[in-house]
Protein backbone atom coordinates (compact mmCIF):
# COMPACT_ATOMS: atom_id res chain seq x y z
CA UNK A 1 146.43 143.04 73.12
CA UNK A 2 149.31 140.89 74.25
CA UNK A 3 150.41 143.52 76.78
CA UNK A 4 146.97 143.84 78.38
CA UNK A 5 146.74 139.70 78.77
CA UNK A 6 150.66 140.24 80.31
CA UNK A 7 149.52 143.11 82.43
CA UNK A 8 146.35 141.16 83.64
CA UNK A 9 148.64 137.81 83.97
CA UNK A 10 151.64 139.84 86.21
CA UNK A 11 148.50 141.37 88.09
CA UNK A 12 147.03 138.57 89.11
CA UNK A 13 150.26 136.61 90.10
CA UNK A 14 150.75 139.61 92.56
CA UNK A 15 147.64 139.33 93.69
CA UNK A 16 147.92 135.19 94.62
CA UNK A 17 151.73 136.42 95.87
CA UNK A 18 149.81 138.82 98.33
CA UNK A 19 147.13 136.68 99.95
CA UNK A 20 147.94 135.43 103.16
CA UNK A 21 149.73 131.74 103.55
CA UNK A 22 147.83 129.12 104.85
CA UNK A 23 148.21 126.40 107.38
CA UNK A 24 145.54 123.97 107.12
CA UNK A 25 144.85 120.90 109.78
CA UNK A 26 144.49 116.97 108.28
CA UNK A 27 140.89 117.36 106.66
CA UNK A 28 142.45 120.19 104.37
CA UNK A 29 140.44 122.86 106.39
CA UNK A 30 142.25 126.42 107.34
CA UNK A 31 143.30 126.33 110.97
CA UNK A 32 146.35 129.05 110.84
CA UNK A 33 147.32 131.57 108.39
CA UNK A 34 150.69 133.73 107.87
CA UNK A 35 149.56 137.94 107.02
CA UNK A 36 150.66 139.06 103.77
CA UNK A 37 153.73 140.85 105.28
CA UNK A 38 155.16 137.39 106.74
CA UNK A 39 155.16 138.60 110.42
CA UNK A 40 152.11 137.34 112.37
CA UNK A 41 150.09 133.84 113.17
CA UNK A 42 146.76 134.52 112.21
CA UNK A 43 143.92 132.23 113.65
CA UNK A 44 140.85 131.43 111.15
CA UNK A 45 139.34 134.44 111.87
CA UNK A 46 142.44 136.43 111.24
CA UNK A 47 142.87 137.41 114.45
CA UNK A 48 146.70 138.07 115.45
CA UNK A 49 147.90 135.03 118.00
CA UNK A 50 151.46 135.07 117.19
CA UNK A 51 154.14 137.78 116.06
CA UNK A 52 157.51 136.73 114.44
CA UNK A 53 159.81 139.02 114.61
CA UNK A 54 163.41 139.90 113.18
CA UNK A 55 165.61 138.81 115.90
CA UNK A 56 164.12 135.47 116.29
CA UNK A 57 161.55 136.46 119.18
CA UNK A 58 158.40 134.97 118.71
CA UNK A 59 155.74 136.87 121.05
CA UNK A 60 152.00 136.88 121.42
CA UNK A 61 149.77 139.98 121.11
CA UNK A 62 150.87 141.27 124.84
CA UNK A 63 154.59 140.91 123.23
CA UNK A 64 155.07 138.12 125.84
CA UNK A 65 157.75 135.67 124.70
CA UNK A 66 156.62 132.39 123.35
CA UNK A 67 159.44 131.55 121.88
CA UNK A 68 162.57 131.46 120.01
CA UNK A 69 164.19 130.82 116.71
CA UNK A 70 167.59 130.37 116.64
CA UNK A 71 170.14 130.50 113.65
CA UNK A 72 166.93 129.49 111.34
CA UNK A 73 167.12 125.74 112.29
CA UNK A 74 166.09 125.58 116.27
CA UNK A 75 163.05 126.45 118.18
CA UNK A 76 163.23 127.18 122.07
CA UNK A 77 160.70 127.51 124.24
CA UNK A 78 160.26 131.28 126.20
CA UNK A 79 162.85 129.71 128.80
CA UNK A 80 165.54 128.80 126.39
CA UNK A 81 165.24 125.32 126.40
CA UNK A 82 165.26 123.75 122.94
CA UNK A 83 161.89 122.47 121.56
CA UNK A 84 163.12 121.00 118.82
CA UNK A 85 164.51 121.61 115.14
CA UNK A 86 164.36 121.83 111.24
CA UNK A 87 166.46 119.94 109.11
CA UNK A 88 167.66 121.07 105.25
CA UNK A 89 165.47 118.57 104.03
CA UNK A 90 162.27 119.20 106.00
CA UNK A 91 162.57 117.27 108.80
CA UNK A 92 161.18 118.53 112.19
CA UNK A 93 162.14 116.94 115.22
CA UNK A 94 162.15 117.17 118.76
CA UNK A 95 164.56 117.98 121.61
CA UNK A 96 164.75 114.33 121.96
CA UNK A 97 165.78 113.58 118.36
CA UNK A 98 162.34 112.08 117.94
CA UNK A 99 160.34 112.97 114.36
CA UNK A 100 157.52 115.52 114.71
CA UNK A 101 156.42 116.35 111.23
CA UNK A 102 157.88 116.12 107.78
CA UNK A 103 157.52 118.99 105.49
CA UNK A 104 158.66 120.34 101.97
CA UNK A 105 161.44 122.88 101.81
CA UNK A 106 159.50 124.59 99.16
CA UNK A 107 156.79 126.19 101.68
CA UNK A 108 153.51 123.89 100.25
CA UNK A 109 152.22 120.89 100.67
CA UNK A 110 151.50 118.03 102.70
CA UNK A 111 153.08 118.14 106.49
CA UNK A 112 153.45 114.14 107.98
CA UNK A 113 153.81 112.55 111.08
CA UNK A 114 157.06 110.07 111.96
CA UNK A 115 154.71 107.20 110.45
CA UNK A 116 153.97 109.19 106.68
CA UNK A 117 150.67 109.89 108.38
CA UNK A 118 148.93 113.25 106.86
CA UNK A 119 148.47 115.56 109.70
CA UNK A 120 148.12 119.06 108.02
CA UNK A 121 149.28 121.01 105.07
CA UNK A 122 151.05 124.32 104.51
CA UNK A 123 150.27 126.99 101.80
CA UNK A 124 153.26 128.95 100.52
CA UNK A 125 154.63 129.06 104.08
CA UNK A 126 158.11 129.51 105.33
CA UNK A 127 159.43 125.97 106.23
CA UNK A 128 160.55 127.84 109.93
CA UNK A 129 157.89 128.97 110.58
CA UNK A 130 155.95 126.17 110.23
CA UNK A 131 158.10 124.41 112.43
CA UNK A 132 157.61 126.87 115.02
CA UNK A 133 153.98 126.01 114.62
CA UNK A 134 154.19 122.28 114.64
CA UNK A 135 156.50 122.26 117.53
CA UNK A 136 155.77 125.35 119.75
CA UNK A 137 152.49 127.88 118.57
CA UNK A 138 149.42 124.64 117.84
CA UNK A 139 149.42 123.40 121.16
């Protein structure tokens, strides 16, 4: 008996661990999600708007550039020019050093303005890529 309530336990961990990660606006409702293989923005209706991929390229479904991620801290836009960046503890900022949005490290939770002002929350996502979002992919 023990081992079935373990097996049904580890299965449905793996099952939470394989939904997609969510980005959701101020009013807590789903604007964005991350696919279960960590490599595309999803829009609400799970349409592909976004791909990351391995070398930092960011590109939309026409693999134009959108964007950059450099050494996992900066953003750039398709041009090079830095957008902003993410800081060890969370903090996104812009080119011009000003504060964007401050998130938790650990991928979930509440995302806040410069003035501890709610303005979305982020579901088990990767801290980078959310700052992509915030600073590059919402607008």
């Amino acid at each position: 008996m023990k081992k079935i309530l373990f097996l049904l336990g580890f299965s449905c961990s793996i099952a939470g661990t394989l939904s997609a990660q969510e980005i959701r606006d101020a009013k807590n409702n789903v604007v964005n999600y991350i696919d279960i293989h960590a490599t595309s923005l999803l829009n609400k209706e799970r349409e592909t708007v976004a791909v990351f991929h391995q070398d930092g390229r960011i590109v939309d479904t026409k693999s134009n550039t959108l964007g950059f991620i450099v050494h996992e801290h900066e953003i750039q836009d398709k041009n090079r020019n830095k957008v902003g960046f993410i800081s060890g503890n969370g903090l996104i900022t812009d080119a011009n050093n000003q504060t964007v949005a401050l998130l938790s490290m650990t991928g979930t939770g509440p995302v806040m303005d410069g003035h501890n002002k709610v303005i979305g929350f982020i579901d088990r996502v990767e801290p980078m890529w959310a700052a992509a979002y915030y600073l590059l992919l919402n607008k």
